[in-house]
Protein backbone atom coordinates (compact mmCIF):
# COMPACT_ATOMS: atom_id res chain seq x y z
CA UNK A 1 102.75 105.98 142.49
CA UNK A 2 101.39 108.75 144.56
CA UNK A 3 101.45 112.31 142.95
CA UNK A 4 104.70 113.82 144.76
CA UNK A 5 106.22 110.61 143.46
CA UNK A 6 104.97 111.47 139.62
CA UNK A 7 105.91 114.84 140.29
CA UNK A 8 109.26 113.90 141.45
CA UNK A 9 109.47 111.81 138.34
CA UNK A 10 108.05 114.51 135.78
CA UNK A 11 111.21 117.14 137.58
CA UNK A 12 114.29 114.63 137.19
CA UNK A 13 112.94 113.73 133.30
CA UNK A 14 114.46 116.76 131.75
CA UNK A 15 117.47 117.33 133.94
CA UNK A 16 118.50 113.70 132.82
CA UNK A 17 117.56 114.64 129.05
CA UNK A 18 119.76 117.59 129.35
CA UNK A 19 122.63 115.93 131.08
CA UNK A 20 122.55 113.12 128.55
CA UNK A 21 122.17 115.50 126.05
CA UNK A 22 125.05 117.79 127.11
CA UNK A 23 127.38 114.32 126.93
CA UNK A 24 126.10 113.96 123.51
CA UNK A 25 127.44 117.63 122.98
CA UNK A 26 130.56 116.91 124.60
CA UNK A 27 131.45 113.82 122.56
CA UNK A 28 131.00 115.66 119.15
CA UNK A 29 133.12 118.60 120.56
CA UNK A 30 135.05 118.46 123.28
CA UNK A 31 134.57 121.58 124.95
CA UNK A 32 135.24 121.53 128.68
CA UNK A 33 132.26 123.47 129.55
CA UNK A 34 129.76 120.99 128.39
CA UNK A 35 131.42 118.46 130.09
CA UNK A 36 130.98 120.28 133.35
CA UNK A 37 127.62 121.22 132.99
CA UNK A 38 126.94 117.51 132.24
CA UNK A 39 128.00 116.47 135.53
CA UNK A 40 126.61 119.11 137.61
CA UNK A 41 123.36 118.21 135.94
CA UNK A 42 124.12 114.44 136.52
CA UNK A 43 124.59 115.18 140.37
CA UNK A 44 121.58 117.17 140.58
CA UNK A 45 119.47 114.19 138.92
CA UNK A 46 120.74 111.66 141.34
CA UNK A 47 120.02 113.97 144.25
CA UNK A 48 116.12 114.63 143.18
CA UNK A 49 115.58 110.82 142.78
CA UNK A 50 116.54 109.89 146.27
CA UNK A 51 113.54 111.69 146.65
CA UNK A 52 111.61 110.01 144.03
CA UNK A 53 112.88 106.84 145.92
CA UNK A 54 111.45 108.11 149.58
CA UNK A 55 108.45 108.62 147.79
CA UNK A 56 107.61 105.72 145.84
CA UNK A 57 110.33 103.07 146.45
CA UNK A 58 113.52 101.91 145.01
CA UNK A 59 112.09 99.40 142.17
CA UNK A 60 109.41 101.70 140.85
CA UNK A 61 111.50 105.16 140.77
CA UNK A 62 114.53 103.63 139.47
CA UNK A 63 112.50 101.75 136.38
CA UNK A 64 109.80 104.37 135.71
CA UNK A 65 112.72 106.97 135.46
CA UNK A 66 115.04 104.73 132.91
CA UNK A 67 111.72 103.36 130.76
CA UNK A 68 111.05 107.26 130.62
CA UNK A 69 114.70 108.56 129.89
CA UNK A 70 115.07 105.68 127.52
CA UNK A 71 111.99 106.74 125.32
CA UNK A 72 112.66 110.17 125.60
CA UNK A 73 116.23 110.65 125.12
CA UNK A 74 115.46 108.31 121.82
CA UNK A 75 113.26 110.90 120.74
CA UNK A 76 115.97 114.30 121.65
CA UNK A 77 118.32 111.92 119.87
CA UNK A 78 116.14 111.80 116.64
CA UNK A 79 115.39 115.40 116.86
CA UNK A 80 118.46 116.88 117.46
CA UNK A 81 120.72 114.62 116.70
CA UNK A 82 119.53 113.18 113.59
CA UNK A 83 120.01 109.05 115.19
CA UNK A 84 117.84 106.70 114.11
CA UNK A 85 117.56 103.44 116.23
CA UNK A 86 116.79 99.80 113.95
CA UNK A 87 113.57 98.06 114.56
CA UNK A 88 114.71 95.69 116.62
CA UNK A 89 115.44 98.24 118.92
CA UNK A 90 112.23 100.23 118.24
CA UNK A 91 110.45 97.11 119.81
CA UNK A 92 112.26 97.28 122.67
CA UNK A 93 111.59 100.54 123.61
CA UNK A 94 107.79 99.43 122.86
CA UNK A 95 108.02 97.13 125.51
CA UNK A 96 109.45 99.13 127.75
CA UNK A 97 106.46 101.74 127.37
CA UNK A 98 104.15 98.82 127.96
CA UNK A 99 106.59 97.49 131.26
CA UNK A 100 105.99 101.55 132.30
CA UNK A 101 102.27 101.85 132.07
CA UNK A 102 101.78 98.59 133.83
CA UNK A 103 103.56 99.14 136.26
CA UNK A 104 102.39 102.67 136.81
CA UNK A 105 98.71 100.93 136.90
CA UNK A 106 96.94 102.20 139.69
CA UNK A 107 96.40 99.18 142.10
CA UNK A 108 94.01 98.92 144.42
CA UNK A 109 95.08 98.22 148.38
């Protein structure tokens, strides 16, 4: 991945964490507002990762951006939300950190 596509990547992280956090919000409440903000932030995402696609392809932006979400919105879900996810599920997101960092592997051409 070249580095406008890992900066691309890095900038559409924590507007996805704070969509999908804001729908977390929105479930437990119900107020209007956060479901509004949720899909503003939820456009903006998809917007910046056509980028992320132009720069580093369709298979590698869409699958280092979920591997990434998945871990951290685990994580903002344990924090702030006080959800805990079983060990079988743990695993999986193991994996999925492995799937990431090989196929962020820098290859050579």
């Amino acid at each position: 991945m070249t580095t406008a596509g890992i900066f691309w990547l890095m900038a559409t992280i924590p507007v996805f964490l704070t969509a999908a956090s804001m729908s977390r919000l929105y479930v437990a409440g119900g107020a209007l507002w956060t479901l509004l903000v949720m899909l503003v932030l939820y456009g903006l995402g998809n917007l910046m990762m056509v980028r992320l696609m132009r720069e580093s392809g369709l298979g590698l932006a869409i699958s280092a951006s979920s591997v990434a979400q998945l871990v951290l919105i685990n994580l903002v879900a344990f924090l702030a939300f006080g959800e805990r996810l079983p060990p079988m599920q743990m695993a999986g997101m193991a994996l999925g950190t492995v799937g990431l960092v090989l196929m962020m592997w820098p290859v050579a051409r």
